[in-house]
PDB file of N, CA and C in Angstrom:
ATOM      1  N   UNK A   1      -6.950  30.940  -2.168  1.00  0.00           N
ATOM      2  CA  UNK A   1      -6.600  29.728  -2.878  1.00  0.00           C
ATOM      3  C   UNK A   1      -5.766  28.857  -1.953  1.00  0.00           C
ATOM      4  N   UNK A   2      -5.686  27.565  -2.266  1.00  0.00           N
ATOM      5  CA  UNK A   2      -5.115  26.413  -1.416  1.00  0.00           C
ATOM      6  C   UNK A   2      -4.683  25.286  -2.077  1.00  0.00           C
ATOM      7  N   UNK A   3      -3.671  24.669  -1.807  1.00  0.00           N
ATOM      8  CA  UNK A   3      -2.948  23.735  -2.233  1.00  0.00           C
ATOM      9  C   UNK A   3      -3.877  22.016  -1.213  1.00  0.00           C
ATOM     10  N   UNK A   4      -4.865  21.735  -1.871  1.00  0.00           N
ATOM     11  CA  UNK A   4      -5.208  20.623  -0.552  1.00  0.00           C
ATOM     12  C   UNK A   4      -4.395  18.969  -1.274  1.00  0.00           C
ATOM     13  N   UNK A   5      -3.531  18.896   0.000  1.00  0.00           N
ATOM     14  CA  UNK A   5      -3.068  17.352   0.171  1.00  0.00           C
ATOM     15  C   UNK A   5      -4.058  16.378   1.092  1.00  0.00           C
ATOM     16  N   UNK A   6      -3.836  15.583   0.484  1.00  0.00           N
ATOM     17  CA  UNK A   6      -4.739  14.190   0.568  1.00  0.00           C
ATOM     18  C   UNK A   6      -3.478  12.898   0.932  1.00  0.00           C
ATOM     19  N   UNK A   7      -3.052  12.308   1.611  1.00  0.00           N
ATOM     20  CA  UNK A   7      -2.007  11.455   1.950  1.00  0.00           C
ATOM     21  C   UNK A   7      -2.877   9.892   2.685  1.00  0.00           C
ATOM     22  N   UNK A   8      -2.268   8.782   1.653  1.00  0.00           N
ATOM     23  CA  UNK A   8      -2.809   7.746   2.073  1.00  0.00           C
ATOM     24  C   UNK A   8      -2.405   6.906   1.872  1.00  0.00           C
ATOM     25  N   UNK A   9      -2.326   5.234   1.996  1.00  0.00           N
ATOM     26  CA  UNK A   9      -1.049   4.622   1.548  1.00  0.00           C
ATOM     27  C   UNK A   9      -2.012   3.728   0.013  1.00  0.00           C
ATOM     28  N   UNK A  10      -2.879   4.165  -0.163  1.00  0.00           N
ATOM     29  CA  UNK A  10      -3.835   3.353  -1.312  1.00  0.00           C
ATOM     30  C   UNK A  10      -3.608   4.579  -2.374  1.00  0.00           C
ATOM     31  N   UNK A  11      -2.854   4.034  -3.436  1.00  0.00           N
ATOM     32  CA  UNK A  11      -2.918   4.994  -4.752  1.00  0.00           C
ATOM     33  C   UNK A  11      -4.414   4.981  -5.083  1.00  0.00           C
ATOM     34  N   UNK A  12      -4.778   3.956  -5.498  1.00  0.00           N
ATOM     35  CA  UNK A  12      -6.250   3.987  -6.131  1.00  0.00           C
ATOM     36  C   UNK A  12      -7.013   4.816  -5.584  1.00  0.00           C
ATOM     37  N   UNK A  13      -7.160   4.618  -4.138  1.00  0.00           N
ATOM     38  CA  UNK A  13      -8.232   5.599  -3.667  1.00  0.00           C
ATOM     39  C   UNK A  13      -8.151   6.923  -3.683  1.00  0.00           C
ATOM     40  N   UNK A  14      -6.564   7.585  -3.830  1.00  0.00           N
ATOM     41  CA  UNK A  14      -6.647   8.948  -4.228  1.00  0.00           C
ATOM     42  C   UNK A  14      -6.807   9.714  -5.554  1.00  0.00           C
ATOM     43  N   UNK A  15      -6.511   8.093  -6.493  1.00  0.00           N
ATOM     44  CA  UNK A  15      -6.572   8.231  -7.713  1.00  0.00           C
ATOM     45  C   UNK A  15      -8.534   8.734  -7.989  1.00  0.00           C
ATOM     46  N   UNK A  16      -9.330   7.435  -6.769  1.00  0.00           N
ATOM     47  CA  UNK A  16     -11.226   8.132  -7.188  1.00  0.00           C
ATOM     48  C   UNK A  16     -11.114   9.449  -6.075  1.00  0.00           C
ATOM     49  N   UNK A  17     -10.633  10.138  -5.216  1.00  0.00           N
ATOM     50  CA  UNK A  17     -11.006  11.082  -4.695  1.00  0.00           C
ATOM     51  C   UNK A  17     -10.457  12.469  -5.394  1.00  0.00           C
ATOM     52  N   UNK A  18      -9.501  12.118  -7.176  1.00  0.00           N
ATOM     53  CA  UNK A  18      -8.940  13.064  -7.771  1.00  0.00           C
ATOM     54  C   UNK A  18     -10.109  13.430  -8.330  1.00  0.00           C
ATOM     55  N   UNK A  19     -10.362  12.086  -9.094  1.00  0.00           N
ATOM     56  CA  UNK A  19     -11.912  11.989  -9.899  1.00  0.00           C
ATOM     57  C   UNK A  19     -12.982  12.644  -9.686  1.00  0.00           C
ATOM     58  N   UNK A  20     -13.434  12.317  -8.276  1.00  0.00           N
ATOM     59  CA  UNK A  20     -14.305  12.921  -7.678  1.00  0.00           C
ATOM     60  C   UNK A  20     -14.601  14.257  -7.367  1.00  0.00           C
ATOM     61  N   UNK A  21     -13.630  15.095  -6.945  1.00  0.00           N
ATOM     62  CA  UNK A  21     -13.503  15.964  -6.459  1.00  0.00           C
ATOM     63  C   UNK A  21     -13.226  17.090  -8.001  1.00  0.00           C
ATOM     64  N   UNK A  22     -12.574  16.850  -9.124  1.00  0.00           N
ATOM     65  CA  UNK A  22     -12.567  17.137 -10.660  1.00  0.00           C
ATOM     66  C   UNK A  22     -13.574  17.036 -10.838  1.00  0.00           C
ATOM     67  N   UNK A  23     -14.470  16.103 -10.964  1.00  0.00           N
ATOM     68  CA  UNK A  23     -15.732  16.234 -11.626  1.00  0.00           C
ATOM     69  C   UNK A  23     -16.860  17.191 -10.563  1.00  0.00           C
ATOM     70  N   UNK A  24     -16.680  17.194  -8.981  1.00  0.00           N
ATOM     71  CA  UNK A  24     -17.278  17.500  -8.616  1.00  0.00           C
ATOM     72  C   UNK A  24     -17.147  19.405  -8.515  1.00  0.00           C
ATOM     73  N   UNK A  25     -16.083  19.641  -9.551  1.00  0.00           N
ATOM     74  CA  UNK A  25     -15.969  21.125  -9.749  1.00  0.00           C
ATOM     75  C   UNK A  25     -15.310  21.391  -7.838  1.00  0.00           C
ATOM     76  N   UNK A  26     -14.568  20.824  -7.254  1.00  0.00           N
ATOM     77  CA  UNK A  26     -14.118  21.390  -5.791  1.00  0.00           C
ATOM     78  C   UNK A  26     -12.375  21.167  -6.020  1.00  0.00           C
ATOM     79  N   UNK A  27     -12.090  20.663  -7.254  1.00  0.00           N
ATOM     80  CA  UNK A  27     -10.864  20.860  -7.472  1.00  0.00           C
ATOM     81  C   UNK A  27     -10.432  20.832  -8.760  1.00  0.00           C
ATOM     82  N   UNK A  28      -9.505  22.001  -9.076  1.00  0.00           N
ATOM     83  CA  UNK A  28      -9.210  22.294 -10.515  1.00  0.00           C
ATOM     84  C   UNK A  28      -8.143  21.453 -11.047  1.00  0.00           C
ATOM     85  N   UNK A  29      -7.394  20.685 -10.657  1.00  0.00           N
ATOM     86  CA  UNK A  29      -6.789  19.812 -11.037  1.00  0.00           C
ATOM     87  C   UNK A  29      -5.941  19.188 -10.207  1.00  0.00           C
ATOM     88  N   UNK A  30      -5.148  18.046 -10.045  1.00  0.00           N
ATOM     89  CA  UNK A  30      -4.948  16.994  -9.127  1.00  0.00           C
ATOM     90  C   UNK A  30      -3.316  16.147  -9.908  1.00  0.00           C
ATOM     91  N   UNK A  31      -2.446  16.014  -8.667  1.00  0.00           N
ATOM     92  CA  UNK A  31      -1.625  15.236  -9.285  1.00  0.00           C
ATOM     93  C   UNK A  31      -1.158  14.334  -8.042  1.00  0.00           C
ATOM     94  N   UNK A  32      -1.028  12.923  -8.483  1.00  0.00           N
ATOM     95  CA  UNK A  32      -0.181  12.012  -7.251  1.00  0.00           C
ATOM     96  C   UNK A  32       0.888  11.955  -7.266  1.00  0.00           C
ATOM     97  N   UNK A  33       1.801  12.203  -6.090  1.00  0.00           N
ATOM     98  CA  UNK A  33       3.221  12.104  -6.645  1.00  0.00           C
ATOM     99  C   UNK A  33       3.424  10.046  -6.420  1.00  0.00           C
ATOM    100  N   UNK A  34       4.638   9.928  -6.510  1.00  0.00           N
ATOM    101  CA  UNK A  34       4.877   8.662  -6.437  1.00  0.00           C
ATOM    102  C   UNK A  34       5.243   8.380  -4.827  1.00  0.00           C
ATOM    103  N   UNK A  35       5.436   7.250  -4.729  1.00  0.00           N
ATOM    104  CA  UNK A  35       5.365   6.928  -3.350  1.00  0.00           C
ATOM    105  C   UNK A  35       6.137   7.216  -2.470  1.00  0.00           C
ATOM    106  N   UNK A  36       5.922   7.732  -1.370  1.00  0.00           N
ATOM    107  CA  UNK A  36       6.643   8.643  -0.545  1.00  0.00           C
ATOM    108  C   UNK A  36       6.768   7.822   0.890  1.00  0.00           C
ATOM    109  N   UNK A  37       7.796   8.667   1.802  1.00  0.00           N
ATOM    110  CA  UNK A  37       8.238   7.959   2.724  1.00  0.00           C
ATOM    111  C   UNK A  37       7.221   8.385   4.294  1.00  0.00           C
ATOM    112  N   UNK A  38       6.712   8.504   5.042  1.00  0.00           N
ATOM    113  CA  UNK A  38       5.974   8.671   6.126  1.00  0.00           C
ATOM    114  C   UNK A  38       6.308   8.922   7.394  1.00  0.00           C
ATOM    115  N   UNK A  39       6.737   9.430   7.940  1.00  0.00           N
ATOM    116  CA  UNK A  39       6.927   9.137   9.513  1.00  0.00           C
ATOM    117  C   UNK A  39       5.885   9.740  10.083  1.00  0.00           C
ATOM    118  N   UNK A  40       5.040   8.668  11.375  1.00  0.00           N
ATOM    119  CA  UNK A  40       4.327   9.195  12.547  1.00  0.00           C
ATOM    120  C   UNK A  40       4.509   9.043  13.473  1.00  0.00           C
ATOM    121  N   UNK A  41       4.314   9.016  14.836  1.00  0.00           N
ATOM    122  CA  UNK A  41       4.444   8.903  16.015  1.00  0.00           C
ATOM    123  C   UNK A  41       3.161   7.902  16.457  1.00  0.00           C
ATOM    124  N   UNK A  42       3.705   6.478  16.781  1.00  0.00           N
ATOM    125  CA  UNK A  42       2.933   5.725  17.532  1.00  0.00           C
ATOM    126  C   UNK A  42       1.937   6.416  18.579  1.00  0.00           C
ATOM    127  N   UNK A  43       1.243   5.689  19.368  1.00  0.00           N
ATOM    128  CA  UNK A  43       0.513   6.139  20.532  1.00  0.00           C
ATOM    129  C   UNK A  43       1.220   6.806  21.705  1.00  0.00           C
ATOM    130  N   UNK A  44       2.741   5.676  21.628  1.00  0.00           N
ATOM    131  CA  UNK A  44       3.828   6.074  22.428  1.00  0.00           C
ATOM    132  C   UNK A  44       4.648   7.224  22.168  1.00  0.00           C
ATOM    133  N   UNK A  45       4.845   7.295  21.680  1.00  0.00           N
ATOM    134  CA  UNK A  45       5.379   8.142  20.510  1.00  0.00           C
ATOM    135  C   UNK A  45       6.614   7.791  20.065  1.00  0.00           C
ATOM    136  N   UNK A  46       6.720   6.327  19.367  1.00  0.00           N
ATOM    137  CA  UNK A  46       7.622   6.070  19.094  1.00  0.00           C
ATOM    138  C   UNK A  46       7.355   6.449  17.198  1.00  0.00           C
ATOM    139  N   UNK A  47       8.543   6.893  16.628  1.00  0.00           N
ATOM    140  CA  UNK A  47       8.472   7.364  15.143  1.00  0.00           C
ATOM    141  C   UNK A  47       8.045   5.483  14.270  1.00  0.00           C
ATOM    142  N   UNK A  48       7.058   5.349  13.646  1.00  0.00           N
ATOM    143  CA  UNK A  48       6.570   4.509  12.459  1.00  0.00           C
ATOM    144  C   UNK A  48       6.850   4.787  11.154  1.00  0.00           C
ATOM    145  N   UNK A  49       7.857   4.143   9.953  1.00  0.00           N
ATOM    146  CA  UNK A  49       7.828   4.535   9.276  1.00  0.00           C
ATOM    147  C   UNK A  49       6.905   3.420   7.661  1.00  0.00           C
ATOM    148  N   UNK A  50       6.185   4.366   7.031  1.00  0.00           N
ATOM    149  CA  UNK A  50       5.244   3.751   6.179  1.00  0.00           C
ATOM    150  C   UNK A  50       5.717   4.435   4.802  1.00  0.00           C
ATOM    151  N   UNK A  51       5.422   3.596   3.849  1.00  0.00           N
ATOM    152  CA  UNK A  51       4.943   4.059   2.205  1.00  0.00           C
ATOM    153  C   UNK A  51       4.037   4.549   2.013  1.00  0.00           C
ATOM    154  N   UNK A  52       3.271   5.664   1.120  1.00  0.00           N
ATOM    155  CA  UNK A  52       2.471   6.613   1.309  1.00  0.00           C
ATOM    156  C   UNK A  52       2.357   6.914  -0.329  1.00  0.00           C
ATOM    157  N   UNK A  53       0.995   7.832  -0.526  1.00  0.00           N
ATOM    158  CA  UNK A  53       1.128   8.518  -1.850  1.00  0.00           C
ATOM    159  C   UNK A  53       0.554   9.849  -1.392  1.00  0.00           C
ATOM    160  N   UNK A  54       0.681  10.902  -1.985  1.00  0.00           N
ATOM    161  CA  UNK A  54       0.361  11.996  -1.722  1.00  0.00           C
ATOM    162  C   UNK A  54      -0.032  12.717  -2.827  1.00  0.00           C
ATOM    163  N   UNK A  55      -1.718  12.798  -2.616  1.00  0.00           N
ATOM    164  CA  UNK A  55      -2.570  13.892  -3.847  1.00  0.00           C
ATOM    165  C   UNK A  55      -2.573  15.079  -3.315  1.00  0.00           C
ATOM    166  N   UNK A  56      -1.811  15.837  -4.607  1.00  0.00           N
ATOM    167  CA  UNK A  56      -2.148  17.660  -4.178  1.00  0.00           C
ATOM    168  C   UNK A  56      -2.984  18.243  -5.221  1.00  0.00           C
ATOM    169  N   UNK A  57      -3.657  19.110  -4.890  1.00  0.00           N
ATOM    170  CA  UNK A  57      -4.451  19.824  -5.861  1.00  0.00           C
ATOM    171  C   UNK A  57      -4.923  21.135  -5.670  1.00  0.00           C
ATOM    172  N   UNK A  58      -5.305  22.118  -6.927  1.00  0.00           N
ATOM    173  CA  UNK A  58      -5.708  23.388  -6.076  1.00  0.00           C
ATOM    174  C   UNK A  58      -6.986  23.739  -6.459  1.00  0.00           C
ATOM    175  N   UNK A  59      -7.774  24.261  -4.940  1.00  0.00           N
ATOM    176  CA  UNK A  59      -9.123  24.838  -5.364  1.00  0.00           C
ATOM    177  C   UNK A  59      -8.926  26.269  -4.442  1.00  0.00           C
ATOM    178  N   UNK A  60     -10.205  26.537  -3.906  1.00  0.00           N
ATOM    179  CA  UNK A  60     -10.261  27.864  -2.875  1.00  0.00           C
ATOM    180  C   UNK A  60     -10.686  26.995  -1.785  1.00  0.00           C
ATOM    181  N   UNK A  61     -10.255  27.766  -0.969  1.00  0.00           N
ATOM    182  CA  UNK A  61      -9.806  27.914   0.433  1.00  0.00           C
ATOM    183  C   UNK A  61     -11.043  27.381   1.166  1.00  0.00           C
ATOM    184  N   UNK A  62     -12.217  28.478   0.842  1.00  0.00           N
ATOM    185  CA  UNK A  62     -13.649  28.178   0.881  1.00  0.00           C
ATOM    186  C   UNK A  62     -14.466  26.639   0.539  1.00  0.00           C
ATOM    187  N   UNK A  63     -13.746  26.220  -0.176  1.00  0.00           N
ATOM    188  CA  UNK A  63     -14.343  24.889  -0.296  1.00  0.00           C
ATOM    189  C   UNK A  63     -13.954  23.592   0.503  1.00  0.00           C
ATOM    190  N   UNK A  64     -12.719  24.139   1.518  1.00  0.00           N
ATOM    191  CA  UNK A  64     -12.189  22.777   1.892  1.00  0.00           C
ATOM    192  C   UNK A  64     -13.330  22.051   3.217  1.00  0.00           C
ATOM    193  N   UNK A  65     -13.912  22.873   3.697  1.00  0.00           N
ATOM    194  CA  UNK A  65     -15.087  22.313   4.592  1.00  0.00           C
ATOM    195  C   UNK A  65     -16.342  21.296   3.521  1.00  0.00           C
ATOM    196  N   UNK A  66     -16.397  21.633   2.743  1.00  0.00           N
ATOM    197  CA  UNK A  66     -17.137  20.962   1.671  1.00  0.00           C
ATOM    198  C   UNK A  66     -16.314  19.754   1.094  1.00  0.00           C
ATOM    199  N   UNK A  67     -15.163  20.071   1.140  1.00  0.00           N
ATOM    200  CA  UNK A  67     -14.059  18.782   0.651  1.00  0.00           C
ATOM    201  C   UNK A  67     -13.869  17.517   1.999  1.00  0.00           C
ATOM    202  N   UNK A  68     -14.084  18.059   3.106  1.00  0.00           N
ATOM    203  CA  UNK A  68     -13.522  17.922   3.625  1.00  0.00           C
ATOM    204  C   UNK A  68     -15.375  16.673   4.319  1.00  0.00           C
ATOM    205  N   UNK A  69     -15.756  17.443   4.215  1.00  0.00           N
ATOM    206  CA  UNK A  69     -17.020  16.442   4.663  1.00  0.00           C
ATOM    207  C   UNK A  69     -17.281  15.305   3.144  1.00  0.00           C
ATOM    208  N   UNK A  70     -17.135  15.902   2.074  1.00  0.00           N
ATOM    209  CA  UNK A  70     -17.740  14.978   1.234  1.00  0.00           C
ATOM    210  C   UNK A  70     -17.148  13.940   1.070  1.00  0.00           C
ATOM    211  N   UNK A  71     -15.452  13.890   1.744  1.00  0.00           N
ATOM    212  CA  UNK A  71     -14.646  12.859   2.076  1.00  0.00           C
ATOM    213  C   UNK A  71     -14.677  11.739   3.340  1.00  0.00           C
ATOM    214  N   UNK A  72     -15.546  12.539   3.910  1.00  0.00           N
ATOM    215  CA  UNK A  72     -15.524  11.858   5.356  1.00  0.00           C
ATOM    216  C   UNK A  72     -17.070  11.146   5.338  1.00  0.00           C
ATOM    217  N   UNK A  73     -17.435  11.549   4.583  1.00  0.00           N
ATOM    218  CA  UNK A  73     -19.382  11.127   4.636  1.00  0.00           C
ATOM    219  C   UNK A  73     -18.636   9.521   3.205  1.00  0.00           C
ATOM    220  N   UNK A  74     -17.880  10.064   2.274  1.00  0.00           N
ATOM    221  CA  UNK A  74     -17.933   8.390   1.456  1.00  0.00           C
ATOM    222  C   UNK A  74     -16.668   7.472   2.382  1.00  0.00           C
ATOM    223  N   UNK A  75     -15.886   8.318   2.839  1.00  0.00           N
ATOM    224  CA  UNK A  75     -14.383   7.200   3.008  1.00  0.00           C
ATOM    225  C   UNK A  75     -14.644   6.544   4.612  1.00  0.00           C
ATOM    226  N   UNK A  76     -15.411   7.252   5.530  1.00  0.00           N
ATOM    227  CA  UNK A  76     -15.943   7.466   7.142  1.00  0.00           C
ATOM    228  C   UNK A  76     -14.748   6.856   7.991  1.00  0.00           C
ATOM    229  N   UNK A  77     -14.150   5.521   8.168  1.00  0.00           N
ATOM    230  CA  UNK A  77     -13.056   5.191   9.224  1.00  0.00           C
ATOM    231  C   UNK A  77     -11.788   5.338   8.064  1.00  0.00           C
ATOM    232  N   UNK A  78     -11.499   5.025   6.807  1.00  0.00           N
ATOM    233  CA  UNK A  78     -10.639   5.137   5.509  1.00  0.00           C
ATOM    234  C   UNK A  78     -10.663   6.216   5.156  1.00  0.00           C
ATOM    235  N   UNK A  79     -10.667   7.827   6.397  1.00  0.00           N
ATOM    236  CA  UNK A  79     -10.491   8.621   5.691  1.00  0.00           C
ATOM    237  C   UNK A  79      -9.116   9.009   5.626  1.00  0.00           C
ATOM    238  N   UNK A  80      -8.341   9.386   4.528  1.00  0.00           N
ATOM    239  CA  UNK A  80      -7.101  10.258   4.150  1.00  0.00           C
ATOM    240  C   UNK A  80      -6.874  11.017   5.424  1.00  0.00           C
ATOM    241  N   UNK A  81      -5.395  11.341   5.551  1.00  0.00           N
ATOM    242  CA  UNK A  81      -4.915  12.530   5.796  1.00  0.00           C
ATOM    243  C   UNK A  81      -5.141  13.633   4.746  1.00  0.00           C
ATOM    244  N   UNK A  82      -6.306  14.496   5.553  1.00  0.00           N
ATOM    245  CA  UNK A  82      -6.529  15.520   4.465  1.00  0.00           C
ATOM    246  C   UNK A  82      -5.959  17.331   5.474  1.00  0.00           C
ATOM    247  N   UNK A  83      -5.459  18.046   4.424  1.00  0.00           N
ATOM    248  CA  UNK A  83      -5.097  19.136   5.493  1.00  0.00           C
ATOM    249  C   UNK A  83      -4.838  20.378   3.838  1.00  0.00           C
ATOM    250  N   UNK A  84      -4.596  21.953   4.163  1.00  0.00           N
ATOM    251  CA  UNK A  84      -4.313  22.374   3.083  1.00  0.00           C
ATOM    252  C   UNK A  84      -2.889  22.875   3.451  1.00  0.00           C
ATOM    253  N   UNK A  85      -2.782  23.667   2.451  1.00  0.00           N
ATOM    254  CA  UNK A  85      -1.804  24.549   2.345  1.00  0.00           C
ATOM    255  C   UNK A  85      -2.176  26.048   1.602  1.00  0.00           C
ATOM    256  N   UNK A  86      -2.127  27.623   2.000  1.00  0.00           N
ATOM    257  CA  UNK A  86      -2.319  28.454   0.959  1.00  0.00           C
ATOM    258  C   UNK A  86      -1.185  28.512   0.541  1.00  0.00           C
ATOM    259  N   UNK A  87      -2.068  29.319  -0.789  1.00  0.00           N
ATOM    260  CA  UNK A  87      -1.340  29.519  -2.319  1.00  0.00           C
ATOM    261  C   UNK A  87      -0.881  31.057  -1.757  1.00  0.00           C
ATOM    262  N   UNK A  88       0.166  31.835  -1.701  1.00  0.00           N
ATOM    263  CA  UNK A  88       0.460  33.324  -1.335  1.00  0.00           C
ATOM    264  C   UNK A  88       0.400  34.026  -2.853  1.00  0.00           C
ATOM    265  N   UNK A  89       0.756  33.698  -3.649  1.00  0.00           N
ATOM    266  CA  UNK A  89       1.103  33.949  -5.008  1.00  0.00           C
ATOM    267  C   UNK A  89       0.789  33.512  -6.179  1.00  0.00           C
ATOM    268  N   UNK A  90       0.095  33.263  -7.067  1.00  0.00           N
ATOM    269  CA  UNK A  90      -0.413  32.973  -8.394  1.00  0.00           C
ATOM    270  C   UNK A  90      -0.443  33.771  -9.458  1.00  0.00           C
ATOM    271  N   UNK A  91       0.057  33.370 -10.425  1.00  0.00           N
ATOM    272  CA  UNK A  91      -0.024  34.336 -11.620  1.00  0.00           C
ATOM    273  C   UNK A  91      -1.693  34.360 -11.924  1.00  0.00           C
ATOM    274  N   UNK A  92      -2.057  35.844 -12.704  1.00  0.00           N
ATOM    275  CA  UNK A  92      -3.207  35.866 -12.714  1.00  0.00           C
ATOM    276  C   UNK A  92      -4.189  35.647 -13.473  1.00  0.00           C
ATOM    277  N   UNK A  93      -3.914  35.131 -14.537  1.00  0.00           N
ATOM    278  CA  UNK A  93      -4.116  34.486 -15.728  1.00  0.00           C
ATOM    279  C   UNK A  93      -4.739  33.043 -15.246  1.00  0.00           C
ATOM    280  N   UNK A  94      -3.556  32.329 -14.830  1.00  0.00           N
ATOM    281  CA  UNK A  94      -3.675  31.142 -14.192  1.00  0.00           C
ATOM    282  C   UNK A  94      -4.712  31.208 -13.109  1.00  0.00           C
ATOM    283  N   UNK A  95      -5.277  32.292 -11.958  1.00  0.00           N
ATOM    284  CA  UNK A  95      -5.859  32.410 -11.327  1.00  0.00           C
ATOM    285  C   UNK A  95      -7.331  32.295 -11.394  1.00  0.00           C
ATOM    286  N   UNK A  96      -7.211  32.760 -12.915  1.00  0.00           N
ATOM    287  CA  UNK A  96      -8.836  33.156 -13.861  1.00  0.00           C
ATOM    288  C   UNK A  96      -8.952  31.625 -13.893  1.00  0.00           C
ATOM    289  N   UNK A  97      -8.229  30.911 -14.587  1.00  0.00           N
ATOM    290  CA  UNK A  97      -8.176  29.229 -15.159  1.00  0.00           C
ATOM    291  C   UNK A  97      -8.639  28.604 -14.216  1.00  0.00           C
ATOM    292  N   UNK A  98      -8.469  28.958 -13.062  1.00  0.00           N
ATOM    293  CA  UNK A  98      -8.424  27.739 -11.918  1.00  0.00           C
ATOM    294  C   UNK A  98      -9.559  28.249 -11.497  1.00  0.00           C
ATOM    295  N   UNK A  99      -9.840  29.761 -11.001  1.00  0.00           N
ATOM    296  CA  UNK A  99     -11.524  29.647 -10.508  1.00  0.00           C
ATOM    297  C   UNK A  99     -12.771  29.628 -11.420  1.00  0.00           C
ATOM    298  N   UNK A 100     -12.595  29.204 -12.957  1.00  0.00           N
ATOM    299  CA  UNK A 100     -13.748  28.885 -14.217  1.00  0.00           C
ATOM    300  C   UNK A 100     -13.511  27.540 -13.700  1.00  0.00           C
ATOM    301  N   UNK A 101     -12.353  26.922 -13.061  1.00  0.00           N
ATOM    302  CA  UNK A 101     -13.269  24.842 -13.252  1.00  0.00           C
ATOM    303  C   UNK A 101     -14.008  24.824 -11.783  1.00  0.00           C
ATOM    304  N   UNK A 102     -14.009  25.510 -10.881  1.00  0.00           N
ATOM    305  CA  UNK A 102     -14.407  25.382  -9.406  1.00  0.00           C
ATOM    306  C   UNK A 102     -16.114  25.829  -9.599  1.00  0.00           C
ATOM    307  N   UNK A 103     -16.819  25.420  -8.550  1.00  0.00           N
ATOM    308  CA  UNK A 103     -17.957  25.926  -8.264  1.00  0.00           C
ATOM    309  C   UNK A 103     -17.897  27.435  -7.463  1.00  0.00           C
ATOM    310  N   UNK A 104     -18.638  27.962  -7.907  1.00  0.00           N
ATOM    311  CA  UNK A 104     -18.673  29.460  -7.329  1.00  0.00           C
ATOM    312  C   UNK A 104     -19.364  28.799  -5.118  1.00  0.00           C
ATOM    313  N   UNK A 105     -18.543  30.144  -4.931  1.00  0.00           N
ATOM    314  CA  UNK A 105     -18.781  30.042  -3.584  1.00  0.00           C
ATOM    315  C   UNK A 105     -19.261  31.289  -2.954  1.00  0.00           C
TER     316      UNK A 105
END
């Protein structure tokens, strides 16, 4: 299991890639936090700082190559910072819940 963040400075668009990705059974549920603060490193590497939103959500682990293209084939130069995180621990109840909304893999 995996925690996948999605970071972009367009709410809306993470708001259709929650959508998308929910309906498309590759993520069991999705939340944006509110707008967050950014730092990157220029070309130079000088630190840039931006406003940001950040979608997290959890599916399996297994699907993020599938997440991960079906994002890059609609969004292509507008794609997100997409990356995961694993889950070490889940109650198991909750575990059952979350792999009935996913597509089997």
């Amino acid at each position: 299991m995996m925690v996948l963040k999605a970071i972009d400075g367009n709410k809306e668009k993470l708001e259709a890639i929650a959508t998308l990705l929910i309906s498309e059974r590759l993520l069991a549920n999705a939340t944006i936090d509110a707008p967050a603060v950014f730092y990157e490193a220029d070309t130079i590497g000088v630190p840039q700082k931006k406003q940001t939103h950040v979608l997290s959500g959890i599916s399996k682990s297994l699907l993020f190559k599938t997440i991960n293209d079906l994002l890059r084939s609609t969004y292509q130069d507008e794609m997100p910072l997409l990356y995961s995180e694993p889950i070490i621990m889940l109650d198991p109840e909750h575990t059952e819940q979350i792999i009935a909304k996913l597509v089997k893999t």
